[in-house]
PDB file of N, CA and C in Angstrom:
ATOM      1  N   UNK A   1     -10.617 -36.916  48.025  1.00  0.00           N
ATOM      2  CA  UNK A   1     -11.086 -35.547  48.158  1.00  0.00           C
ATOM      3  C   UNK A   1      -9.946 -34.607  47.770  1.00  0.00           C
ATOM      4  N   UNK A   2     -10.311 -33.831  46.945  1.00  0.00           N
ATOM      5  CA  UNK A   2      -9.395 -32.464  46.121  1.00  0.00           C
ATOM      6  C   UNK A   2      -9.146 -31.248  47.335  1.00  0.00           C
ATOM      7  N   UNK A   3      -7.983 -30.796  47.843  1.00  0.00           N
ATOM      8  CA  UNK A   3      -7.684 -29.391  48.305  1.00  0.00           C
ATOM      9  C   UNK A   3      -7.675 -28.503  48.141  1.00  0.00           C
ATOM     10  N   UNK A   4      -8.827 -27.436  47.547  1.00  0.00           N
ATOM     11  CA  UNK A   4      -8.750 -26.296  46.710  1.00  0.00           C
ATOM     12  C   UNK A   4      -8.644 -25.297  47.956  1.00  0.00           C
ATOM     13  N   UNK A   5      -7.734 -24.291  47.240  1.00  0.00           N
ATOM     14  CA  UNK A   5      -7.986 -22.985  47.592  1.00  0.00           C
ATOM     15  C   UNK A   5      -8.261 -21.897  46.736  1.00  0.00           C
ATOM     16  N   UNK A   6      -8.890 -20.839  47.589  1.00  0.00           N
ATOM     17  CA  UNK A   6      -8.835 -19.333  46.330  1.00  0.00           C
ATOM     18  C   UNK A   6      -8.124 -18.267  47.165  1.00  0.00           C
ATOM     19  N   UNK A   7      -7.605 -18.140  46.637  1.00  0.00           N
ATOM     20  CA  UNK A   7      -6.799 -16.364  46.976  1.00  0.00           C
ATOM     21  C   UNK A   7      -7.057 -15.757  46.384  1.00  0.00           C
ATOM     22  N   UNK A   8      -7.313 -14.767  47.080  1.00  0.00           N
ATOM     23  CA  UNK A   8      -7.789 -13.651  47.251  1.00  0.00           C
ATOM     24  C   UNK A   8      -8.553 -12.678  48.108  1.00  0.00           C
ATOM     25  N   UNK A   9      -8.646 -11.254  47.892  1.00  0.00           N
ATOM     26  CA  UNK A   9      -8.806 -10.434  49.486  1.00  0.00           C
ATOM     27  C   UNK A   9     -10.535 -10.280  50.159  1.00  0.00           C
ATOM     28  N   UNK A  10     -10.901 -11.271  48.849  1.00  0.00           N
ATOM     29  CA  UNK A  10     -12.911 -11.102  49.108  1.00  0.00           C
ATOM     30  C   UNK A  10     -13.307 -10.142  47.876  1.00  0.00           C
ATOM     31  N   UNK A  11     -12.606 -10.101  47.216  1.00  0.00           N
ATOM     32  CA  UNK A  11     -13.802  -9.096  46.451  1.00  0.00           C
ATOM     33  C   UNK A  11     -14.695 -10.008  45.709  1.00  0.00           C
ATOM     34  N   UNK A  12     -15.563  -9.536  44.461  1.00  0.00           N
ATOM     35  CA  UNK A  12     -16.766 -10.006  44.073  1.00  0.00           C
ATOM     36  C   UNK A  12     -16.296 -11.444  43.027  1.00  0.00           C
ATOM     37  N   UNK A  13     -15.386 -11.119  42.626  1.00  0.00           N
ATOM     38  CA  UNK A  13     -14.261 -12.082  41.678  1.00  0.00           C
ATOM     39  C   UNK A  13     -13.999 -13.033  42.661  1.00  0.00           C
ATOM     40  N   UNK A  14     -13.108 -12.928  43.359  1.00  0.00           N
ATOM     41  CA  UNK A  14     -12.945 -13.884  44.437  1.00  0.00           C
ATOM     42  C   UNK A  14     -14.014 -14.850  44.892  1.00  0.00           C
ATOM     43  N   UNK A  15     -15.265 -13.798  45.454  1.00  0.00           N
ATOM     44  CA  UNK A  15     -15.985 -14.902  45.660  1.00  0.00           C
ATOM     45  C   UNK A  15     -16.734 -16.011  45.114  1.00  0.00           C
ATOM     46  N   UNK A  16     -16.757 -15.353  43.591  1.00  0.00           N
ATOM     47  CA  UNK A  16     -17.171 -16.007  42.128  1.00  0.00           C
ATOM     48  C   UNK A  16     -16.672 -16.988  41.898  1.00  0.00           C
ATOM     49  N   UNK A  17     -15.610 -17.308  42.343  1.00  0.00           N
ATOM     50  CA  UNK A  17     -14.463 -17.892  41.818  1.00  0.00           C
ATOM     51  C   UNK A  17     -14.462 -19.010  42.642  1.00  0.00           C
ATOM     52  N   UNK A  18     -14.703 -18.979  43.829  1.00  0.00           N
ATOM     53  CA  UNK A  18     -15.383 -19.510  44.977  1.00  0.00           C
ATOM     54  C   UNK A  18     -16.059 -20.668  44.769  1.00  0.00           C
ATOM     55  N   UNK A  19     -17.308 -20.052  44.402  1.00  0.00           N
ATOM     56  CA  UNK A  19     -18.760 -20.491  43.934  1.00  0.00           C
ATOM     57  C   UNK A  19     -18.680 -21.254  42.858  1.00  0.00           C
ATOM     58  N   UNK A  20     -17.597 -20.702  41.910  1.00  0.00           N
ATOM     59  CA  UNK A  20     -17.468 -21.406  40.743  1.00  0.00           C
ATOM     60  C   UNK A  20     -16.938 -22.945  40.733  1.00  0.00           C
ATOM     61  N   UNK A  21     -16.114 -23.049  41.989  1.00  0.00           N
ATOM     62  CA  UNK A  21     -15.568 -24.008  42.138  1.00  0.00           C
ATOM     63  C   UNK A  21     -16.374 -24.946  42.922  1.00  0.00           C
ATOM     64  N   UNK A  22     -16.999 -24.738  43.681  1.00  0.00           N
ATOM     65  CA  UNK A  22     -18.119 -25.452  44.085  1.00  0.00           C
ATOM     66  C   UNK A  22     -18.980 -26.136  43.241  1.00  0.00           C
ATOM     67  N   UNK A  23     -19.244 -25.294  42.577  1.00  0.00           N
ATOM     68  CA  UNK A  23     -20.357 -25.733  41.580  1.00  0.00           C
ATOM     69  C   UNK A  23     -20.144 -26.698  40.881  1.00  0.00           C
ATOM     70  N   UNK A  24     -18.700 -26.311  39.905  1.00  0.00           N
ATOM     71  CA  UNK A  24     -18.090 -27.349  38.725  1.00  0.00           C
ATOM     72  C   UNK A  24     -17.870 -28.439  39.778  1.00  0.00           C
ATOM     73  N   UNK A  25     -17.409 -28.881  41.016  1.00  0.00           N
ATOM     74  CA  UNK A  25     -17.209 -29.981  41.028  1.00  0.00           C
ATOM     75  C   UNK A  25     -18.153 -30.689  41.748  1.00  0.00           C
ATOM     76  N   UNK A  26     -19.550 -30.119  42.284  1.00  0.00           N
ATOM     77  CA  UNK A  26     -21.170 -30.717  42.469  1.00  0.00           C
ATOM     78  C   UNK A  26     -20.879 -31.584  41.137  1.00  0.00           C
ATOM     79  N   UNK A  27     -21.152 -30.572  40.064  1.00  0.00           N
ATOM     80  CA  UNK A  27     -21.566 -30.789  38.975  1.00  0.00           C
ATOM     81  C   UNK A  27     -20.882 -32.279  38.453  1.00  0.00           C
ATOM     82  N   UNK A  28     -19.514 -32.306  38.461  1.00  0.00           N
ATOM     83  CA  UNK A  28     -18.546 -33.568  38.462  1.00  0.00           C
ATOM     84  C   UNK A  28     -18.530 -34.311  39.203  1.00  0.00           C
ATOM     85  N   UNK A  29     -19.397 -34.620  40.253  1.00  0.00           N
ATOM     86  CA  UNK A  29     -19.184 -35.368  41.472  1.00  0.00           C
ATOM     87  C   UNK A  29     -18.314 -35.451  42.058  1.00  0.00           C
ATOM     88  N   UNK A  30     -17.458 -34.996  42.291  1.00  0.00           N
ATOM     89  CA  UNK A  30     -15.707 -34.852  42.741  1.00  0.00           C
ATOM     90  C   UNK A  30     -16.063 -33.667  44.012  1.00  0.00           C
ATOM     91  N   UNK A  31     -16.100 -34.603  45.537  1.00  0.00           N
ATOM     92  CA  UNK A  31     -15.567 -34.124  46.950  1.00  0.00           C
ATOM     93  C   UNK A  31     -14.464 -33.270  46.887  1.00  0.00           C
ATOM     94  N   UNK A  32     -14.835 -31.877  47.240  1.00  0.00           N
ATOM     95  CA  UNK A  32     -13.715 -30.667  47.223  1.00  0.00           C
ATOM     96  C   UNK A  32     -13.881 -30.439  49.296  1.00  0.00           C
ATOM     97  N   UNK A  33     -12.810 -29.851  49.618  1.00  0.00           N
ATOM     98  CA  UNK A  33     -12.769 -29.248  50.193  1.00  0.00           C
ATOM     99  C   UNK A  33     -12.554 -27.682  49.924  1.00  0.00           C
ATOM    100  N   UNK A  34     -12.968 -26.648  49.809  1.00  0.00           N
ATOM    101  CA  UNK A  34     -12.390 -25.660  49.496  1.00  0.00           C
ATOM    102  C   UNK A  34     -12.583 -24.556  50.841  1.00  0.00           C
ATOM    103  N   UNK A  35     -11.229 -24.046  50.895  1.00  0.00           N
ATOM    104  CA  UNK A  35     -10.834 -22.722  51.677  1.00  0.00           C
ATOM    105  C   UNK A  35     -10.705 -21.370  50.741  1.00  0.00           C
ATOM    106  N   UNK A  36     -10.844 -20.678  51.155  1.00  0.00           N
ATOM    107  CA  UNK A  36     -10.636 -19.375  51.185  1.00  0.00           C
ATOM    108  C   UNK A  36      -9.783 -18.786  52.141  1.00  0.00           C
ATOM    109  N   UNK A  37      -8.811 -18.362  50.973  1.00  0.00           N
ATOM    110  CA  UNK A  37      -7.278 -17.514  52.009  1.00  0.00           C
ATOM    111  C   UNK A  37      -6.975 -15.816  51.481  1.00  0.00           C
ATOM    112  N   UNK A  38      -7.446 -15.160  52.209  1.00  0.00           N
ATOM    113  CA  UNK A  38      -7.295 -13.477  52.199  1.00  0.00           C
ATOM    114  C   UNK A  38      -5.985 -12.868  52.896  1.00  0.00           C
ATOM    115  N   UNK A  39      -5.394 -13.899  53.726  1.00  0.00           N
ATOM    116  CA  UNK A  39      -4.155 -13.026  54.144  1.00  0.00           C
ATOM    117  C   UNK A  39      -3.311 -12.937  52.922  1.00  0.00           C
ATOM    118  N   UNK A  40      -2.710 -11.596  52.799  1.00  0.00           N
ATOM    119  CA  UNK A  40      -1.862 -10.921  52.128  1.00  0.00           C
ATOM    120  C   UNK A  40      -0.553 -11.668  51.801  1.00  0.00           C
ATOM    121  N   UNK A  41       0.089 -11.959  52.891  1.00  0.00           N
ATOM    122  CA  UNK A  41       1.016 -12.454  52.974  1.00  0.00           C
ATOM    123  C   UNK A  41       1.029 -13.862  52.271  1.00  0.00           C
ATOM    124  N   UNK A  42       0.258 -14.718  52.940  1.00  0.00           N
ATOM    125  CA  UNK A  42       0.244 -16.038  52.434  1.00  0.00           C
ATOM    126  C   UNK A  42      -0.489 -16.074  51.093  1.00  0.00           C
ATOM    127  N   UNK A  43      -0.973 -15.607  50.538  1.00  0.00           N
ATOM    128  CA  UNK A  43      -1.840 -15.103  48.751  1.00  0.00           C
ATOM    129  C   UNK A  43       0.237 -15.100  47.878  1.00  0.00           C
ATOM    130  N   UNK A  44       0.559 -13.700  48.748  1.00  0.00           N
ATOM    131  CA  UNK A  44       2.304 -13.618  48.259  1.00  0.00           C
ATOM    132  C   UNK A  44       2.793 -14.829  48.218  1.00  0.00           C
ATOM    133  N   UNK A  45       2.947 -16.146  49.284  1.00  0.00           N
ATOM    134  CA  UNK A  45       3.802 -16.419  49.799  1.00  0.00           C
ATOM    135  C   UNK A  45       3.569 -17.514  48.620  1.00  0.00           C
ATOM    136  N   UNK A  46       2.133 -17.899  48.005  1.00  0.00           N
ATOM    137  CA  UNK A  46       1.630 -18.950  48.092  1.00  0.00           C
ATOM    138  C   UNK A  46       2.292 -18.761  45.956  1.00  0.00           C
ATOM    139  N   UNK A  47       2.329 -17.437  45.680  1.00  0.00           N
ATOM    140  CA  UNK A  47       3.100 -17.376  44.331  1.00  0.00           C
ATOM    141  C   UNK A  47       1.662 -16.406  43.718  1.00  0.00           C
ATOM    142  N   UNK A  48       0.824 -16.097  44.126  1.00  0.00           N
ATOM    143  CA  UNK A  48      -0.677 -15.517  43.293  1.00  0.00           C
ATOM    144  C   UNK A  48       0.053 -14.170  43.297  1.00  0.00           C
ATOM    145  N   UNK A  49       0.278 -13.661  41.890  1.00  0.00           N
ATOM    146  CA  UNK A  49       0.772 -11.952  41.524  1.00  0.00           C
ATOM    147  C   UNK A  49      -0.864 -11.591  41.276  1.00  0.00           C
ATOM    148  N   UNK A  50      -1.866 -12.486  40.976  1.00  0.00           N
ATOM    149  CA  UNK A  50      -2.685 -11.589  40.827  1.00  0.00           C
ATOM    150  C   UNK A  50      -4.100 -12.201  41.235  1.00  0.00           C
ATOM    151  N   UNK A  51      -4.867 -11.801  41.819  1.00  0.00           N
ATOM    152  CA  UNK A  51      -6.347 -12.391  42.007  1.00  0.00           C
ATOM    153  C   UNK A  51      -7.651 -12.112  41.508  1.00  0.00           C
ATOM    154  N   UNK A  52      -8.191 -13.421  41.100  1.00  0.00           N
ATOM    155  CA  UNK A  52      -8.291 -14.751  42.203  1.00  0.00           C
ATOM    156  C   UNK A  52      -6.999 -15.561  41.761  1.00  0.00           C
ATOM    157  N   UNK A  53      -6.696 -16.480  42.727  1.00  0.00           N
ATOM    158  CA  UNK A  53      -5.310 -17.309  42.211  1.00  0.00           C
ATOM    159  C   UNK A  53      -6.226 -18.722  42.754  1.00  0.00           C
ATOM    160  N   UNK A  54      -6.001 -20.135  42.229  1.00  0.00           N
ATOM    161  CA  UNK A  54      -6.588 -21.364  42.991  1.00  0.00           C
ATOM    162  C   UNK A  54      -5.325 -21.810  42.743  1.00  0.00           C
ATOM    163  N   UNK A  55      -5.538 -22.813  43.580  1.00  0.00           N
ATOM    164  CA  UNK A  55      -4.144 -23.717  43.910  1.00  0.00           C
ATOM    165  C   UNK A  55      -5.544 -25.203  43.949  1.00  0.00           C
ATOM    166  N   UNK A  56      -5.033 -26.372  44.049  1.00  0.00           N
ATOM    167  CA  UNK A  56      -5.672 -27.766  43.863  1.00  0.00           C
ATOM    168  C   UNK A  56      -4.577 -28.845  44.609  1.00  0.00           C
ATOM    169  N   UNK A  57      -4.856 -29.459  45.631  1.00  0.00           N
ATOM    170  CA  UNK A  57      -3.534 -30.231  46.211  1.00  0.00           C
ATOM    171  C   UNK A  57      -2.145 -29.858  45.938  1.00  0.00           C
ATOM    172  N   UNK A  58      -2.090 -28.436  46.442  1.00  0.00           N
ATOM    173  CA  UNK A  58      -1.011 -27.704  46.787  1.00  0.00           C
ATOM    174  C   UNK A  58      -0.393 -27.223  45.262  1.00  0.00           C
ATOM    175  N   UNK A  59      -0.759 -27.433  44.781  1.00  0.00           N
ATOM    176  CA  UNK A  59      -0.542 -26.989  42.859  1.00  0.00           C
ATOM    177  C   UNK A  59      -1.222 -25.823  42.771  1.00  0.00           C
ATOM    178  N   UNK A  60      -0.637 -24.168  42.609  1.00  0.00           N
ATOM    179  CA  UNK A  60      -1.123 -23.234  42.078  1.00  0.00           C
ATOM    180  C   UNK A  60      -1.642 -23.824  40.678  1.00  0.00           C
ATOM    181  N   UNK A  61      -2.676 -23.711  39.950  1.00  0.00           N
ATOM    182  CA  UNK A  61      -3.559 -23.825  38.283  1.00  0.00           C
ATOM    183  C   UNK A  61      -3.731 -22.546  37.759  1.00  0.00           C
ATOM    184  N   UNK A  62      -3.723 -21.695  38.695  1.00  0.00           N
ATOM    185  CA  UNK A  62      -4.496 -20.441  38.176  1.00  0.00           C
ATOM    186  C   UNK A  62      -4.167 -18.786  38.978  1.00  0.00           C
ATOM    187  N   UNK A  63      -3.854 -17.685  38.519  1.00  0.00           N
ATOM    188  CA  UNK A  63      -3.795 -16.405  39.198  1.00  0.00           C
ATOM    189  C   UNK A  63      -4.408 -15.568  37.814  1.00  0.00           C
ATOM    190  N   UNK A  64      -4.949 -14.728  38.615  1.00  0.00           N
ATOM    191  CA  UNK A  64      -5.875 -13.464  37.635  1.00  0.00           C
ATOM    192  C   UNK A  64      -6.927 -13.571  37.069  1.00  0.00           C
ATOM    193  N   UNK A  65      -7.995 -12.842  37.354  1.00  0.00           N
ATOM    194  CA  UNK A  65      -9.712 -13.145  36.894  1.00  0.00           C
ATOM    195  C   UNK A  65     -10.515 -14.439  36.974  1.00  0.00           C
ATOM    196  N   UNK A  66     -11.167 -14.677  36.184  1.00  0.00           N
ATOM    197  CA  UNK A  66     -12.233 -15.420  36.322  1.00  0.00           C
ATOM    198  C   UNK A  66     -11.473 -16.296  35.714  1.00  0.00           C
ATOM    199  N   UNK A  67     -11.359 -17.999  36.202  1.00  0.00           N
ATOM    200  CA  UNK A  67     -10.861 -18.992  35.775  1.00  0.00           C
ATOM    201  C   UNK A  67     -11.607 -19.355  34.169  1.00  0.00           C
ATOM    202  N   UNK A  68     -11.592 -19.784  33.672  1.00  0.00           N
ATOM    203  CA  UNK A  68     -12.129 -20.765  32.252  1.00  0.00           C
ATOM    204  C   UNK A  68     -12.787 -21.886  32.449  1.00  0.00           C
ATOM    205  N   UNK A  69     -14.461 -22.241  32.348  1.00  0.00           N
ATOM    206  CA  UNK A  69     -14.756 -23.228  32.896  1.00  0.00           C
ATOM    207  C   UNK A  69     -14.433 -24.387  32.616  1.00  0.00           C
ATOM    208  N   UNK A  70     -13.564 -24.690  31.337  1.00  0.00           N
ATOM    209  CA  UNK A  70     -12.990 -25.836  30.693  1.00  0.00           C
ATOM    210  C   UNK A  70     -11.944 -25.770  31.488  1.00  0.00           C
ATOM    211  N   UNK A  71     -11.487 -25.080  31.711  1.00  0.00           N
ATOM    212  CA  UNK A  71      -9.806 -25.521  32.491  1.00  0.00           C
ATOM    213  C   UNK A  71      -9.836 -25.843  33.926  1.00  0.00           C
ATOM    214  N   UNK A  72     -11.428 -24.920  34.180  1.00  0.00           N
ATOM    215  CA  UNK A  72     -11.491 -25.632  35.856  1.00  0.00           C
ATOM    216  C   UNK A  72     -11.864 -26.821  36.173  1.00  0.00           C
ATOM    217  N   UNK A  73     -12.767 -27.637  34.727  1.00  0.00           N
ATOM    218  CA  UNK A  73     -13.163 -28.810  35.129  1.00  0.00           C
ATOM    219  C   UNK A  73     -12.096 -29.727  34.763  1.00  0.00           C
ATOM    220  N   UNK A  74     -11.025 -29.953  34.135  1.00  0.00           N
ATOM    221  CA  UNK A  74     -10.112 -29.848  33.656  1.00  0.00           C
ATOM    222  C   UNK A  74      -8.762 -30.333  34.900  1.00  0.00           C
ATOM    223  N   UNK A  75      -8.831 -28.936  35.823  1.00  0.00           N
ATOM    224  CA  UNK A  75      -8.031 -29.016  36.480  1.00  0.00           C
ATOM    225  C   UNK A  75      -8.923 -30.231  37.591  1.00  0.00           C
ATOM    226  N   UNK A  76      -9.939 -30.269  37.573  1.00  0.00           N
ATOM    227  CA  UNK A  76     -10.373 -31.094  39.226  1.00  0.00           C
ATOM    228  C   UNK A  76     -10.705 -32.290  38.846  1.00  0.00           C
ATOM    229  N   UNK A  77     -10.548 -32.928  37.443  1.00  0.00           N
ATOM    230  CA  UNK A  77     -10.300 -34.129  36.980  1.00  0.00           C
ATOM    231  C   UNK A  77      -9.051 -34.714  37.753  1.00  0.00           C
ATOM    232  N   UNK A  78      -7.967 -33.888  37.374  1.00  0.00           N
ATOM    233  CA  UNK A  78      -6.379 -34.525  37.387  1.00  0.00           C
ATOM    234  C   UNK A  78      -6.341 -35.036  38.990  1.00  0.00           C
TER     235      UNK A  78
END
């Protein structure tokens, strides 16, 4: 099972981003856990300058907008 997170503060992106990740890895058969992290601090702490940011078993992949659906399926292969 994969550790995803999304950072970010909830907006509509965020939660997209969310969803998105859910989906692609239904879609792949690949068991996610995914969280959602809005504190400020830990989004900073975690390296995201910009959101949405995902991280995948503690590996930031991604900060700023809407991920790329090739790179997200991509990333939840590895």
């Amino acid at each position: 099972m994969k550790n995803v997170i999304v950072y970010g503060p909830g907006c509509k992106r965020c939660d997209a981003t969310l969803a998105m990740v859910e989906d692609t890895a239904r879609k792949l058969g690949i068991e996610v856990n995914v969280t959602k992290q809005t504190d400020y601090a830990e989004i900073a702490m975690a390296g995201v300058s910009s959101t949405p940011g995902i991280s995948i078993d503690g590996k930031l992949v991604h900060a700023g907008g809407m991920p790329d659906a090739a790179r997200l399926e991509a990333w939840l292969r590895e």
